[in-house]
N, C-alpha and C. Protein backbone atom coordinates (compact mmCIF):
# COMPACT_ATOMS: atom_id res chain seq x y z
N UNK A 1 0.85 -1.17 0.00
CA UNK A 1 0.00 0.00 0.00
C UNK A 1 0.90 1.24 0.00
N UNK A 2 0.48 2.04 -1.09
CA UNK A 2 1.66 3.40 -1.03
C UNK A 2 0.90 4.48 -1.02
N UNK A 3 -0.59 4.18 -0.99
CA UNK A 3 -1.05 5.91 -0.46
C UNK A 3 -0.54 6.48 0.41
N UNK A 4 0.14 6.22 2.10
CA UNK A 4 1.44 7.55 2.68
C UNK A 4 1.88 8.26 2.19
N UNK A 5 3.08 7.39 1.12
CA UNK A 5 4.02 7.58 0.83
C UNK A 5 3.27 8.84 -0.32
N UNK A 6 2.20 8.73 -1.13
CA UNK A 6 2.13 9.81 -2.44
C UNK A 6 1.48 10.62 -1.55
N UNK A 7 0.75 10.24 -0.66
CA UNK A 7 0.46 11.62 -0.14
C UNK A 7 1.24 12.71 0.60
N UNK A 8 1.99 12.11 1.36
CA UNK A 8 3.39 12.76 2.27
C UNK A 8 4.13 13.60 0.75
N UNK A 9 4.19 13.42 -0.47
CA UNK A 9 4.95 13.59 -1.58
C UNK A 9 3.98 14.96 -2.02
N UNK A 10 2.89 14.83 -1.66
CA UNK A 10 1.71 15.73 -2.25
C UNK A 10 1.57 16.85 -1.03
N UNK A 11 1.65 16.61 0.17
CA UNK A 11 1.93 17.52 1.33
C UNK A 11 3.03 18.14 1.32
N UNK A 12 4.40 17.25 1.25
CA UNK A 12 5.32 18.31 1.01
C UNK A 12 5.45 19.40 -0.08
N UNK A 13 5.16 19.19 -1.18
CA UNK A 13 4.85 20.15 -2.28
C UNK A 13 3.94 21.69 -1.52
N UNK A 14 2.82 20.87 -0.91
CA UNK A 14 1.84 21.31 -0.48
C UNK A 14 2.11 22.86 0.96
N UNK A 15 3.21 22.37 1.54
CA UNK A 15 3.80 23.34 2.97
C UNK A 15 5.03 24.05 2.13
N UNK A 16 5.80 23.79 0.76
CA UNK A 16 7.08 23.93 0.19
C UNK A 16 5.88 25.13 -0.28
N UNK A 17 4.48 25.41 -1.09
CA UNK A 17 4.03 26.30 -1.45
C UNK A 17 3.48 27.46 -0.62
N UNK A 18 3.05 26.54 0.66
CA UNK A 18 2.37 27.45 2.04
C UNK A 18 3.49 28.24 2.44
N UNK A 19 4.66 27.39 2.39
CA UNK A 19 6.05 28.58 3.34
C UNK A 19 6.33 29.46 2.07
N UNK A 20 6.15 29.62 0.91
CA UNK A 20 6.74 30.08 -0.02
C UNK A 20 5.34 31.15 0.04
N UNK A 21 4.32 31.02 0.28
CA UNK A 21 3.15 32.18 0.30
C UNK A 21 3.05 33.02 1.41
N UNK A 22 4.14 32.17 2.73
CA UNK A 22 3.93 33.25 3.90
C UNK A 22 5.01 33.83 3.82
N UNK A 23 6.26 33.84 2.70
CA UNK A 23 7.70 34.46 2.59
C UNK A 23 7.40 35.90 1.90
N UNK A 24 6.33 35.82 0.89
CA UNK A 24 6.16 36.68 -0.16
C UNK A 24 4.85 37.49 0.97
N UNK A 25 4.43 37.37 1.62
CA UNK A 25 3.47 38.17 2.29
C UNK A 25 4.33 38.26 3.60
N UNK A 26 5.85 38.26 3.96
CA UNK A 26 6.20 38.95 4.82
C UNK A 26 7.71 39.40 4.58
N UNK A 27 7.49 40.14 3.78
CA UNK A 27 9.28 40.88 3.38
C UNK A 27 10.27 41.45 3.78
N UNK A 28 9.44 41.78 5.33
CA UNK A 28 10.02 42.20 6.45
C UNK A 28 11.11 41.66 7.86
N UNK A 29 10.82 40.07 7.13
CA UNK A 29 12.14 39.32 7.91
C UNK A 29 13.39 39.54 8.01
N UNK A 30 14.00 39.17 8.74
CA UNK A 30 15.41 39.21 8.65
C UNK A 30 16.15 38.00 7.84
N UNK A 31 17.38 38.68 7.47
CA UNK A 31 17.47 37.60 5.98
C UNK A 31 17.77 36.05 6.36
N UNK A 32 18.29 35.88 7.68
CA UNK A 32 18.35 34.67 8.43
C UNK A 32 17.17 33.92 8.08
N UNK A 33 16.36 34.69 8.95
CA UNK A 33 15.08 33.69 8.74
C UNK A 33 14.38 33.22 6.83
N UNK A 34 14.66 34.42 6.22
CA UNK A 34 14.12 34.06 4.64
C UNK A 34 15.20 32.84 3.88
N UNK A 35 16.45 32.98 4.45
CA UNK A 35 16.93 31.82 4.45
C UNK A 35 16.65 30.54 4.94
N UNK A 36 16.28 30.89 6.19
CA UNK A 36 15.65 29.13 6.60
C UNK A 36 14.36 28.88 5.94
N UNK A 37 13.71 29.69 5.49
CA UNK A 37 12.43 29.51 5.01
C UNK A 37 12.72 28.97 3.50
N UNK A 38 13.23 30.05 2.57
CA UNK A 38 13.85 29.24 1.27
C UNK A 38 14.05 27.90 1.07
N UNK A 39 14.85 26.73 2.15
CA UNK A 39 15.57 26.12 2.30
C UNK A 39 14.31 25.53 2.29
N UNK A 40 13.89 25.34 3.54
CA UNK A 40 12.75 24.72 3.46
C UNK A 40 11.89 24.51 2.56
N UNK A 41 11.44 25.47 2.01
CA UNK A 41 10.54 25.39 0.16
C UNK A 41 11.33 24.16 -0.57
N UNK A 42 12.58 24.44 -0.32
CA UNK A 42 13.60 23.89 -1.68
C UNK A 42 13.33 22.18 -1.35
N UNK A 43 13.44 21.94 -0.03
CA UNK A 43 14.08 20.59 0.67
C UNK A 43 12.64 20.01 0.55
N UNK A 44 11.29 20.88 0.70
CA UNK A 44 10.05 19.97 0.64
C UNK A 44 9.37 19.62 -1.25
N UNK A 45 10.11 20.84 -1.47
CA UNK A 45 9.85 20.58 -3.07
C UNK A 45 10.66 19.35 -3.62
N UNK A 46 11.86 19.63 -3.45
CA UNK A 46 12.63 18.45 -3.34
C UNK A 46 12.04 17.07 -3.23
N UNK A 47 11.65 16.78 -2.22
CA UNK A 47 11.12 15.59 -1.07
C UNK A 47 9.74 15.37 -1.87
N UNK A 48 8.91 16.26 -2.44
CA UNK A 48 8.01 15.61 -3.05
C UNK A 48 8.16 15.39 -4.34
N UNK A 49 8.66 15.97 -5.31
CA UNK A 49 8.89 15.40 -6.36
C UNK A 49 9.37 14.13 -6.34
N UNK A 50 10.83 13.85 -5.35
CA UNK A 50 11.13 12.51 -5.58
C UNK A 50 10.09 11.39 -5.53
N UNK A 51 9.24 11.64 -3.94
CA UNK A 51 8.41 10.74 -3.96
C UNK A 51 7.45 10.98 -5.04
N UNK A 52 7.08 11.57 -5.50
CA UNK A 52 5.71 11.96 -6.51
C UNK A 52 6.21 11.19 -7.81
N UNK A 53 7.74 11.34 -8.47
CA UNK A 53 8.46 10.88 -9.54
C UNK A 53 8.69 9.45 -9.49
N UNK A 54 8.95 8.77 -8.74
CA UNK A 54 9.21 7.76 -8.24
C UNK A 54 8.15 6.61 -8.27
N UNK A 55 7.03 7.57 -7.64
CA UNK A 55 5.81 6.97 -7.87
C UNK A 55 5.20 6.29 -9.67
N UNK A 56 5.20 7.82 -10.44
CA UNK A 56 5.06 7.12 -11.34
C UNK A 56 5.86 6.68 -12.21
N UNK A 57 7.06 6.71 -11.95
CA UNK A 57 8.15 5.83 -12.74
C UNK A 57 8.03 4.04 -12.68
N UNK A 58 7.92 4.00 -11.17
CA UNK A 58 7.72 2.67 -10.72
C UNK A 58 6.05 1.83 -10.38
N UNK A 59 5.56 2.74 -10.46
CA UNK A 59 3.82 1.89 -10.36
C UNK A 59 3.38 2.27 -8.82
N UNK A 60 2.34 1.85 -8.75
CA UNK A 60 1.68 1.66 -7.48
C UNK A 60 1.86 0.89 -6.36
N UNK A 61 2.80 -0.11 -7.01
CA UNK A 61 3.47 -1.46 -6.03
C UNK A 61 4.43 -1.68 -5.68
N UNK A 62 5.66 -0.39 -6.19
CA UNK A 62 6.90 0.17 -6.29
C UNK A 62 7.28 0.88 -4.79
């Protein structure tokens, strides 16, 4: 069973867009923090594509 796994792949995308909508509606950070936030976008975008790619490279049973 790999529905977790595509969904965790579909959430991370999902918080990689939420932190990336609360970066652009607060410009007023300090660059520290827009850095950890970036990172984060990058590492969940990251994290779901693989799983999301993976998914359909290899099937449902993969």
């Amino acid at each position: 069973m790999r529905f977790p796994f595509t969904f965790m792949g579909v959430m991370a995308l999902g918080i990689g867009v939420w932190v990336l909508a609360y970066l652009a509606g607060h410009r007023g950070l300090d660059p520290v923090s827009q850095a950890i936030g970036v990172a984060t976008v990058l590492i969940s975008w990251g994290l779901g594509a693989y799983v999301l790619i993976r998914r359909l490279r290899r099937g449902p049973q993969h």
